[in-house]
C-alpha atoms as a PDB file:
ATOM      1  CA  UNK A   1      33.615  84.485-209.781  1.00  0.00           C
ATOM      2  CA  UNK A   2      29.707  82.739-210.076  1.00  0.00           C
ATOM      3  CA  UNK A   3      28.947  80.747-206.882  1.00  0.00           C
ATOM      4  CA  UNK A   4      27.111  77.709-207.336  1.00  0.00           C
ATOM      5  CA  UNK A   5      23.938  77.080-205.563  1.00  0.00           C
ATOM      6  CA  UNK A   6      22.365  74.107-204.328  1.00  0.00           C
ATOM      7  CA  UNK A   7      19.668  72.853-206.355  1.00  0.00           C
ATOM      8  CA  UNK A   8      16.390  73.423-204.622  1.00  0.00           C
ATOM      9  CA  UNK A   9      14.871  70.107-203.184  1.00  0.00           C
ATOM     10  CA  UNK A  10      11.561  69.458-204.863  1.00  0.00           C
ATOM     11  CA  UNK A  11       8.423  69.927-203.053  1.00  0.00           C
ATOM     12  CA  UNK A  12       6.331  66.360-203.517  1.00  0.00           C
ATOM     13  CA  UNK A  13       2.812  66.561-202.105  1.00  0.00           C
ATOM     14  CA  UNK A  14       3.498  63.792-200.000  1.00  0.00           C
ATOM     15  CA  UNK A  15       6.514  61.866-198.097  1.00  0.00           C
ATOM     16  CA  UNK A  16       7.533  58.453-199.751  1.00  0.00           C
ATOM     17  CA  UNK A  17       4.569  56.054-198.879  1.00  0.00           C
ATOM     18  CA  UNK A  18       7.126  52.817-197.669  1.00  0.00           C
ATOM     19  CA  UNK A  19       4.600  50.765-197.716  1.00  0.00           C
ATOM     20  CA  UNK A  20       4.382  50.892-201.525  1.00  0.00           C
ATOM     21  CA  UNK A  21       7.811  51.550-202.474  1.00  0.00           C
ATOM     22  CA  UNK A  22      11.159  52.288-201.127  1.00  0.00           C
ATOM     23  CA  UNK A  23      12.282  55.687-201.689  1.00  0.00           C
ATOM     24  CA  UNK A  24      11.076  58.942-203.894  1.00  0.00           C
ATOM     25  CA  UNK A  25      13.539  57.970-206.764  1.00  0.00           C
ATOM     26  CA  UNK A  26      10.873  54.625-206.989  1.00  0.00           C
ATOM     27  CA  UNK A  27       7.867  56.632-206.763  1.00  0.00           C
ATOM     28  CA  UNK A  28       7.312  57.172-210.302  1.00  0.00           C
ATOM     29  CA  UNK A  29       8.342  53.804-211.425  1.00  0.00           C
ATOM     30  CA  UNK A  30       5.973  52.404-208.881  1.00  0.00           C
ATOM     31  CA  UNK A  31       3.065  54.709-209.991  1.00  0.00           C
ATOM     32  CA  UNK A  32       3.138  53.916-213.783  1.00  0.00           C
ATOM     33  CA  UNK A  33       3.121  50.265-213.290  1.00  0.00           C
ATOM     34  CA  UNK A  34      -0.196  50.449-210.982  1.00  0.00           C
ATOM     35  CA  UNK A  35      -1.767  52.891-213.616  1.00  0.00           C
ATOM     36  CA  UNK A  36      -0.910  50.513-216.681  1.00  0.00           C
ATOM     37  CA  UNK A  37      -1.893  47.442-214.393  1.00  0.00           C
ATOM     38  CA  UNK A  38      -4.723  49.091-213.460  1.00  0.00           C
ATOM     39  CA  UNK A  39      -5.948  50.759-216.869  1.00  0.00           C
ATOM     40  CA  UNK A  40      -8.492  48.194-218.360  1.00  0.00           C
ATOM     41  CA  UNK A  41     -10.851  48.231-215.087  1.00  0.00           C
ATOM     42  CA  UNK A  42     -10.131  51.766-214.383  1.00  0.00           C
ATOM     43  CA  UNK A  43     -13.411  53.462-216.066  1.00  0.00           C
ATOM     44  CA  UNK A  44     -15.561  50.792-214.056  1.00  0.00           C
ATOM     45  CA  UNK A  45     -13.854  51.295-210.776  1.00  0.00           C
ATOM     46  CA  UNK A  46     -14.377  55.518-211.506  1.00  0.00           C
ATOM     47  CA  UNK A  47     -18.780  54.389-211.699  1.00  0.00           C
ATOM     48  CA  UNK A  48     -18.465  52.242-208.550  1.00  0.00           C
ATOM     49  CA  UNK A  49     -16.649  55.372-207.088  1.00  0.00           C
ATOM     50  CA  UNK A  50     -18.805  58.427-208.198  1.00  0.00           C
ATOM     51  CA  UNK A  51     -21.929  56.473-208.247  1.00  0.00           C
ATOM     52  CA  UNK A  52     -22.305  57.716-211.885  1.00  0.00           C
ATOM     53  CA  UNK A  53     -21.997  61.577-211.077  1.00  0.00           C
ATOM     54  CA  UNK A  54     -18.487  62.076-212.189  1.00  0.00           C
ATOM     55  CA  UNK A  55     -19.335  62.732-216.292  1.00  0.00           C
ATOM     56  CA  UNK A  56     -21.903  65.406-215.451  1.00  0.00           C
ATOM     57  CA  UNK A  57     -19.661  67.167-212.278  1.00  0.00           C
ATOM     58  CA  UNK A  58     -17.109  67.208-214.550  1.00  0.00           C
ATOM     59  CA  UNK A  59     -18.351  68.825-217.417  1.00  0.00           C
ATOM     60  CA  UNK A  60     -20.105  71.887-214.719  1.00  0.00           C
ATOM     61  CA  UNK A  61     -16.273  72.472-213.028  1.00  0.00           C
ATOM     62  CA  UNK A  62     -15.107  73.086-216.657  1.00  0.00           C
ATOM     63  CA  UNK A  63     -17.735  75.496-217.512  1.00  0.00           C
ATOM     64  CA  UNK A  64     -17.158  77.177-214.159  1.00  0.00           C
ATOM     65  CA  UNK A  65     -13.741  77.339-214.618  1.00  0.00           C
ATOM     66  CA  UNK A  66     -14.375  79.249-217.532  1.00  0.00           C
ATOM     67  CA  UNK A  67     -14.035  76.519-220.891  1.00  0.00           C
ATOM     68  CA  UNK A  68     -15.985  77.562-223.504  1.00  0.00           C
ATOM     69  CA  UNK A  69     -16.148  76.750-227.629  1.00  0.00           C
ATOM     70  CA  UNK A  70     -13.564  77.423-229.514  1.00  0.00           C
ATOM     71  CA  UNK A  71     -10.780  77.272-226.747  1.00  0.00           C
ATOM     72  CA  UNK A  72      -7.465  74.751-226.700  1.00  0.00           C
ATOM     73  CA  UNK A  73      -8.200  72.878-223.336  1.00  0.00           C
ATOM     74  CA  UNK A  74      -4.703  70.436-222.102  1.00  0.00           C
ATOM     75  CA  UNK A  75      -5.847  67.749-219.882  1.00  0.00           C
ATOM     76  CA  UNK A  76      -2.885  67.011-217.714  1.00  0.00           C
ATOM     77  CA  UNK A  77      -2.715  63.184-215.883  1.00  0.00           C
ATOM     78  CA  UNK A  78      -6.239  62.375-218.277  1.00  0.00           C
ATOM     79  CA  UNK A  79      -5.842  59.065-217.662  1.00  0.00           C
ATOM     80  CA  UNK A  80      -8.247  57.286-219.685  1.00  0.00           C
ATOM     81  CA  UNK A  81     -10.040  60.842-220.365  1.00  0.00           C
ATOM     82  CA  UNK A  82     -12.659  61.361-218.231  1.00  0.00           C
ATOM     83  CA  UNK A  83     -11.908  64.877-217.916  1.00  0.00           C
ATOM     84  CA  UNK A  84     -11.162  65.392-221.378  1.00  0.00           C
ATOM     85  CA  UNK A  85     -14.490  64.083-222.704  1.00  0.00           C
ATOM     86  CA  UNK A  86     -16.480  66.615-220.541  1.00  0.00           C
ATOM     87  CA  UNK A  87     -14.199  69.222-222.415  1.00  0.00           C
ATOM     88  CA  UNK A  88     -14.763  68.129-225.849  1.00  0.00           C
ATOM     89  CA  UNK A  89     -18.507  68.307-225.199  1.00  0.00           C
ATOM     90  CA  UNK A  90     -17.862  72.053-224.510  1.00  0.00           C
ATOM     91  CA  UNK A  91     -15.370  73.486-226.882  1.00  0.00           C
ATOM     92  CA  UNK A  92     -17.479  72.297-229.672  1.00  0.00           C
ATOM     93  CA  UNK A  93     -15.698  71.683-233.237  1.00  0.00           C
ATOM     94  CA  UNK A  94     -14.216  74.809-233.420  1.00  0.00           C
ATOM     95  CA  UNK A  95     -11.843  74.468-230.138  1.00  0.00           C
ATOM     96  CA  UNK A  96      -9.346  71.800-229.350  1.00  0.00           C
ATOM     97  CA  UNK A  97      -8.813  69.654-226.253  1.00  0.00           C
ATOM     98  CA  UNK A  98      -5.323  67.768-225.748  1.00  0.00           C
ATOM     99  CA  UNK A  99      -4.919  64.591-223.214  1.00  0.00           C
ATOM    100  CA  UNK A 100      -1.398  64.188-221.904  1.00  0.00           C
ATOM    101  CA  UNK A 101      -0.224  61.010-219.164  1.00  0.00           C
ATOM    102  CA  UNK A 102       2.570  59.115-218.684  1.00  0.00           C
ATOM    103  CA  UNK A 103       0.779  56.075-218.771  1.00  0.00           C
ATOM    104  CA  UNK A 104       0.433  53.704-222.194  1.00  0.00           C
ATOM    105  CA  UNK A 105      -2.215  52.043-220.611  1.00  0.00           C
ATOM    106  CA  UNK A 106      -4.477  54.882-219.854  1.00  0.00           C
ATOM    107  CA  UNK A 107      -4.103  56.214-222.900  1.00  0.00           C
ATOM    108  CA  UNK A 108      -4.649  53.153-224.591  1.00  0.00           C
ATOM    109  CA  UNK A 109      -8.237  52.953-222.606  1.00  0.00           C
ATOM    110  CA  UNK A 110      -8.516  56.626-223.392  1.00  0.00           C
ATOM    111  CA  UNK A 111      -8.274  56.245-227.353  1.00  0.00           C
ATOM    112  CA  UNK A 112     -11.336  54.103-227.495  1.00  0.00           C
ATOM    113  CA  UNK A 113     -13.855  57.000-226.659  1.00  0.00           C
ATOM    114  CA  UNK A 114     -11.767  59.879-226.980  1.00  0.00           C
ATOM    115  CA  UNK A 115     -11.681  61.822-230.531  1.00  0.00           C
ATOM    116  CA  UNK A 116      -9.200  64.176-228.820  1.00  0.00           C
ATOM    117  CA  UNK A 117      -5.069  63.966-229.521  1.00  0.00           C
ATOM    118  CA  UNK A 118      -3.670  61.988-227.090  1.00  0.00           C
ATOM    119  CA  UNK A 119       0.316  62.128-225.525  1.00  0.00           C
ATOM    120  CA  UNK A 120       2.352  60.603-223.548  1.00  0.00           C
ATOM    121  CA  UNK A 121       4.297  62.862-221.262  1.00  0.00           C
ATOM    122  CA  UNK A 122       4.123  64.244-217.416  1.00  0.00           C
ATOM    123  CA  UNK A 123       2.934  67.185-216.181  1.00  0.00           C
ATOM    124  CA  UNK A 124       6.672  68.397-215.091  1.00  0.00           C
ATOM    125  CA  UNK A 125       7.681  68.145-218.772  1.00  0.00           C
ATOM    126  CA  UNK A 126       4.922  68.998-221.079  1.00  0.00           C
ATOM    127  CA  UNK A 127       5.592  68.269-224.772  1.00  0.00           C
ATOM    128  CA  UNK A 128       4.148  71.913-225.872  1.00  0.00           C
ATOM    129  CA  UNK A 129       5.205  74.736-227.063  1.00  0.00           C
ATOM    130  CA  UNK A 130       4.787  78.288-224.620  1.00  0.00           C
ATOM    131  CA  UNK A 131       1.428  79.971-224.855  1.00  0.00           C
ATOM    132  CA  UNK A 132      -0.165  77.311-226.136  1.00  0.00           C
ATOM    133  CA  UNK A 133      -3.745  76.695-224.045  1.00  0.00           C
ATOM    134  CA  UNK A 134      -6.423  78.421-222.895  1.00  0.00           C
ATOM    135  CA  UNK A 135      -7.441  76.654-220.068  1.00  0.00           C
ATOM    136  CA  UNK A 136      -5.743  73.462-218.301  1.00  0.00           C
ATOM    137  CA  UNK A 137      -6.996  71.045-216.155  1.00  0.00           C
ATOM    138  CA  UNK A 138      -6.045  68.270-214.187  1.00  0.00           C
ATOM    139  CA  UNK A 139      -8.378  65.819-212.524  1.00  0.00           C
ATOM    140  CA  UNK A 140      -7.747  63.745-209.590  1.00  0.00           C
ATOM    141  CA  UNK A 141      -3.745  63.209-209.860  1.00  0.00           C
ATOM    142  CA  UNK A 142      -1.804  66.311-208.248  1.00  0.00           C
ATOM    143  CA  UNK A 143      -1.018  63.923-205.590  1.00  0.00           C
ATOM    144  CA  UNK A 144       1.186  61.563-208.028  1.00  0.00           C
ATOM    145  CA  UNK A 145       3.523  64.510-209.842  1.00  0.00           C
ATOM    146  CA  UNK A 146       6.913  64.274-208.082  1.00  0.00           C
ATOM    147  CA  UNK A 147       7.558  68.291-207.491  1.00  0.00           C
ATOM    148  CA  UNK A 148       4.780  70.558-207.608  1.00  0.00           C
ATOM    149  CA  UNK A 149       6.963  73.809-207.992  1.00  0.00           C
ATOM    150  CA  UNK A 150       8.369  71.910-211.635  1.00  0.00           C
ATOM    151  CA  UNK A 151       4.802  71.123-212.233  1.00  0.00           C
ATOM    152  CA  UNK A 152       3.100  74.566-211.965  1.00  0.00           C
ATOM    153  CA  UNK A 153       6.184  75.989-213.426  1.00  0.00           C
ATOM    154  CA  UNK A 154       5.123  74.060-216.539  1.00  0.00           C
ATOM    155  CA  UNK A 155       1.512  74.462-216.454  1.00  0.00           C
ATOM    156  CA  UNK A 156       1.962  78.644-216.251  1.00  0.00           C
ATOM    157  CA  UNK A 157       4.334  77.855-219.470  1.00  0.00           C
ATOM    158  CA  UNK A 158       2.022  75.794-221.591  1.00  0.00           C
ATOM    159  CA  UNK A 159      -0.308  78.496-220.849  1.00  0.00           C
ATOM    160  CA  UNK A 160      -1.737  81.887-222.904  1.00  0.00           C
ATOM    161  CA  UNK A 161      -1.347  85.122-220.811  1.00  0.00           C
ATOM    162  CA  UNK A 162      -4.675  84.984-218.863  1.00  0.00           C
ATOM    163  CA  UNK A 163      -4.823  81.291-218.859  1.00  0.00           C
ATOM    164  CA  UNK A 164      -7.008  79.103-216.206  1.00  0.00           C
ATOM    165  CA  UNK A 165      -5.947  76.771-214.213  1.00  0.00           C
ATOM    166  CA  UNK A 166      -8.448  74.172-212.731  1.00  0.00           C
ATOM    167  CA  UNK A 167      -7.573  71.301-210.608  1.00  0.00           C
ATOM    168  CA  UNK A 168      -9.860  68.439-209.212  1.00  0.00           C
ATOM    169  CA  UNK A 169      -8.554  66.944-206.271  1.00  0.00           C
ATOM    170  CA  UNK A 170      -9.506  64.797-202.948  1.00  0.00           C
ATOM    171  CA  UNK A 171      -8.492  66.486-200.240  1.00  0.00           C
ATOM    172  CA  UNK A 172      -8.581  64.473-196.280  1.00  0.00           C
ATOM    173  CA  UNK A 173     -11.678  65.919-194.641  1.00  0.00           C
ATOM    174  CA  UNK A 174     -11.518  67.989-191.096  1.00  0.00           C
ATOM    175  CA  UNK A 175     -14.431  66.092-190.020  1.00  0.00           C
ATOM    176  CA  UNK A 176     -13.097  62.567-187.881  1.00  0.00           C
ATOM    177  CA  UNK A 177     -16.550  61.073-188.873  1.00  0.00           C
ATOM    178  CA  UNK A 178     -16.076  62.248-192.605  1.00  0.00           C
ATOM    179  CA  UNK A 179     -12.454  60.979-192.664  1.00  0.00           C
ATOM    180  CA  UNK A 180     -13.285  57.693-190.862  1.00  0.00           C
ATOM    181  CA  UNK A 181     -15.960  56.923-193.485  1.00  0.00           C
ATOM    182  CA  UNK A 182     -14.211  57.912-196.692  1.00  0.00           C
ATOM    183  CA  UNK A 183     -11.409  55.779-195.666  1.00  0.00           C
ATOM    184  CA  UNK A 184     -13.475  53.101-194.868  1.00  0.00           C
ATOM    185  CA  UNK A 185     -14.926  53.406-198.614  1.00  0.00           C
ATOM    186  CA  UNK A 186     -11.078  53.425-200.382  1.00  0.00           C
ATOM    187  CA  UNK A 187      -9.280  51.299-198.096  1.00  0.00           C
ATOM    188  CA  UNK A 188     -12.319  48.257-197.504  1.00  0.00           C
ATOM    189  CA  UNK A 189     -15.277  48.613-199.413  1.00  0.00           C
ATOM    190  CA  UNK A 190     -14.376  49.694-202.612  1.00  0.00           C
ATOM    191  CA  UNK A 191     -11.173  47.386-202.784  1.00  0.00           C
ATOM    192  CA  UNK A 192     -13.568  44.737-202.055  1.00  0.00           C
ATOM    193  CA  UNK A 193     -15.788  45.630-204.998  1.00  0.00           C
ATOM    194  CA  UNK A 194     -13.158  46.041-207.049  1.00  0.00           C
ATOM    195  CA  UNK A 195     -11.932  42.496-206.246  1.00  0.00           C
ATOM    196  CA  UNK A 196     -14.805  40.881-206.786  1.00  0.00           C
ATOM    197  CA  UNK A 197     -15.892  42.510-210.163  1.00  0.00           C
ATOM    198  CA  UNK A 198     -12.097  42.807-211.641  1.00  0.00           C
ATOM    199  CA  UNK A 199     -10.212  40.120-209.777  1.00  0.00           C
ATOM    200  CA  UNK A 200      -7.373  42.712-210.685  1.00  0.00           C
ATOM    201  CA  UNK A 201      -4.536  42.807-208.114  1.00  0.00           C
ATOM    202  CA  UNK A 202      -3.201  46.518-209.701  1.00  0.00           C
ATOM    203  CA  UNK A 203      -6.933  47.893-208.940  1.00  0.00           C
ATOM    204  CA  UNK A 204      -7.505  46.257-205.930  1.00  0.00           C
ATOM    205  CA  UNK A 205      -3.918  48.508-204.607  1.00  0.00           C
ATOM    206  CA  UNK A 206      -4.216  51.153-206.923  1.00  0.00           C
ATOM    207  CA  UNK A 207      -7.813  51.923-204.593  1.00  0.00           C
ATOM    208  CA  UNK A 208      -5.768  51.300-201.256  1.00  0.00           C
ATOM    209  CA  UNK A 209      -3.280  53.544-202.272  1.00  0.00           C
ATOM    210  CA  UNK A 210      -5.766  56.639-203.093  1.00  0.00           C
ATOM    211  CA  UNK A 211      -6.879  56.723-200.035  1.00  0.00           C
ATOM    212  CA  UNK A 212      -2.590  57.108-198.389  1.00  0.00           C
ATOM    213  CA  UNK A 213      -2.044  59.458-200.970  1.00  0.00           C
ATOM    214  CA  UNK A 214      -5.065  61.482-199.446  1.00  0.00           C
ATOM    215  CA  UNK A 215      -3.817  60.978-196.151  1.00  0.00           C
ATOM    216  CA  UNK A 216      -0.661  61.873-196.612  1.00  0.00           C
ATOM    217  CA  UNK A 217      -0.980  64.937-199.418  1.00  0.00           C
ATOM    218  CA  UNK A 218      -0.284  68.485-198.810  1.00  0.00           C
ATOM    219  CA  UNK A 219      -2.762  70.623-196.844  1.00  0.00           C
ATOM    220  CA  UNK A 220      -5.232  72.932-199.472  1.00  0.00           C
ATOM    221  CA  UNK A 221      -3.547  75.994-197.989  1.00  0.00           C
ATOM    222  CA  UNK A 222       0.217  74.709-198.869  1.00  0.00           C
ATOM    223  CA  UNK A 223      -0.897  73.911-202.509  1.00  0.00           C
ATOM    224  CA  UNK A 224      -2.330  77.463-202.988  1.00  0.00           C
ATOM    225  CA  UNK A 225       0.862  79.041-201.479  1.00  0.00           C
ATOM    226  CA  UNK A 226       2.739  77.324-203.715  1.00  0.00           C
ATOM    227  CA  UNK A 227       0.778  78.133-206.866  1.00  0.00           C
ATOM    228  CA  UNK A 228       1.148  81.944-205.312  1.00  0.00           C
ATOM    229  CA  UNK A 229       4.771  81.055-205.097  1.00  0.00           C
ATOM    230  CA  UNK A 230       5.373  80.166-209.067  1.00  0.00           C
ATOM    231  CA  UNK A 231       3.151  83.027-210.582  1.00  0.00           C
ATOM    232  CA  UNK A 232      -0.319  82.202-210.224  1.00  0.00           C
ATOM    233  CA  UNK A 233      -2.874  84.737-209.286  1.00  0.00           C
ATOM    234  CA  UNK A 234      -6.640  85.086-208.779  1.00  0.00           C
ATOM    235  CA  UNK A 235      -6.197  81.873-206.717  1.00  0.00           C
ATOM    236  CA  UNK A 236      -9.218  80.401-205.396  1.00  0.00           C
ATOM    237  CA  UNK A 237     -10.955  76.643-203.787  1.00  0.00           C
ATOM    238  CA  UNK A 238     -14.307  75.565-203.431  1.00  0.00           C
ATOM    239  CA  UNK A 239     -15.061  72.297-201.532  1.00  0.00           C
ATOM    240  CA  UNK A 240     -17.554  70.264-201.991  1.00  0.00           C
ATOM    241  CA  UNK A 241     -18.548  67.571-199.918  1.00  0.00           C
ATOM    242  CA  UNK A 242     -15.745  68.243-197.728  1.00  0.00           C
ATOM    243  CA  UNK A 243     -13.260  66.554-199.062  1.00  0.00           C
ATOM    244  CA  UNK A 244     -13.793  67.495-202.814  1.00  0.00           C
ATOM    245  CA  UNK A 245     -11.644  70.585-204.005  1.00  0.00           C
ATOM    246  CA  UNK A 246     -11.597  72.571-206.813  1.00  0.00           C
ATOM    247  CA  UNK A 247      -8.582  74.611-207.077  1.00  0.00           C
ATOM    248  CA  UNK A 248      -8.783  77.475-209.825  1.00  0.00           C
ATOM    249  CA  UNK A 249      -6.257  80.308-210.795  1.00  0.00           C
ATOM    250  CA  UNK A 250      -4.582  82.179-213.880  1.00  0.00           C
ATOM    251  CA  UNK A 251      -1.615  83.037-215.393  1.00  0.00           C
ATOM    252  CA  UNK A 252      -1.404  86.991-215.330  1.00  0.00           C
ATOM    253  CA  UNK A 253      -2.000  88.611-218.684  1.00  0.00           C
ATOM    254  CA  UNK A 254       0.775  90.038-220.557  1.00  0.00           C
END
């Protein structure tokens, strides 16, 4: 006679946020609406927040991370494909870079620079096929999946034995002065901005709400333990800045 188990409980990288939305079962809902509210003014918010650093960072964590010409690079959460571009520019014409979100209006934004295929779909259920991708990245949006075991399940899927992983994320700083100020840029000074220049409600929030997510998101170590956890090895993080991670690992080769 089988016994049934209890499904496992997913691991979010942060606790519902109630001052956004109810419960986890919202979280989603709640998320794409910001996103798609958020879209058109979403490339000019990204300048006002990197100070016009983020194309050229981008592209150098890529070529760290090991992209190269000729490889199939899935951009996972690319938004309006900020990421993606950077990868383009390196794979050259003979590789292939895919953009995948759940969000119409990104990838509505992200179709009017972006050469690259473009899909709608999450993270915990990617469209592909197994062994599919070289390398995959994801850049600034771990903190919005809703289970990160599902989620690097997928990504080790999607990709080829000896497949990279890289992920861009903001991480809280250690430092009580760094914290203090980097809040003090999401939560006042760039809303502010963002007011002003937009007059957009959904990217006034959606720039409040970064900086809870941050708060609230998973400690580095607990992210690499968990990537440990589903398969993932030659694990590593740089920080930048201290509060700007790179997380990097690979799928073991056959």
């Amino acid at each position: 006679m089988s016994i049934e188990r209890p499904a496992k409980p997913p691991t979010p990288p942060h606790p519902v946020l109630d001052r956004y939305y109810a419960t986890s079962a919202e979280h989603q809902s709640f998320v794409g609406a910001l996103f798609d509210g958020a879209a058109q003014h979403y490339n000019r918010i990204g300048r006002m927040l990197d100070l016009g650093s983020g194309p050229g960072y981008r592209r150098w964590a890529l070529r760290r991370a090991g992209l190269r010409p000729g490889m199939r690079l899935l951009d996972v959460g690319t938004g309006t494909g900020l990421l993606a571009r950077g990868g383009v520019q390196l794979v050259g014409t003979s590789g292939l870079v895919v953009g995948v979100d759940p969000s119409r209006g990104m990838l509505a934004e992200a179709r009017k620079a972006l050469p690259s295929p473009l899909v709608q779909g999450r993270g915990e259920a990617l469209p592909f096929r197994d062994n599919a991708f070289d390398l995959l990245s994801m850049g600034f949006a771990l903190r919005h999946v809703p289970d990160l075991d599902v989620t690097f399940d997928e990504y080790l899927r999607v990709l080829k034995p000896g497949g990279r992983l890289l992920l861009l994320e903001v991480v809280r700083p250690t430092s009580r002065l760094s914290r203090w100020l980097l809040r003090a840029h999401l939560q006042r000074v760039l809303p502010a901005l963002t007011r002003m220049r937009t007059g957009s409600e959904p990217a006034e929030l959606l720039m409040k709400y970064y900086w809870d997510t941050i708060d609230q998101c998973l400690p580095p170590e607990a992210i690499v333990e968990i990537l440990s956890r589903r398969g993932f090895v030659d694990i590593g993080r740089g920080v930048l800045f201290g509060f700007l991670y790179e997380y990097t690992a690979r799928k073991p080769p056959a």
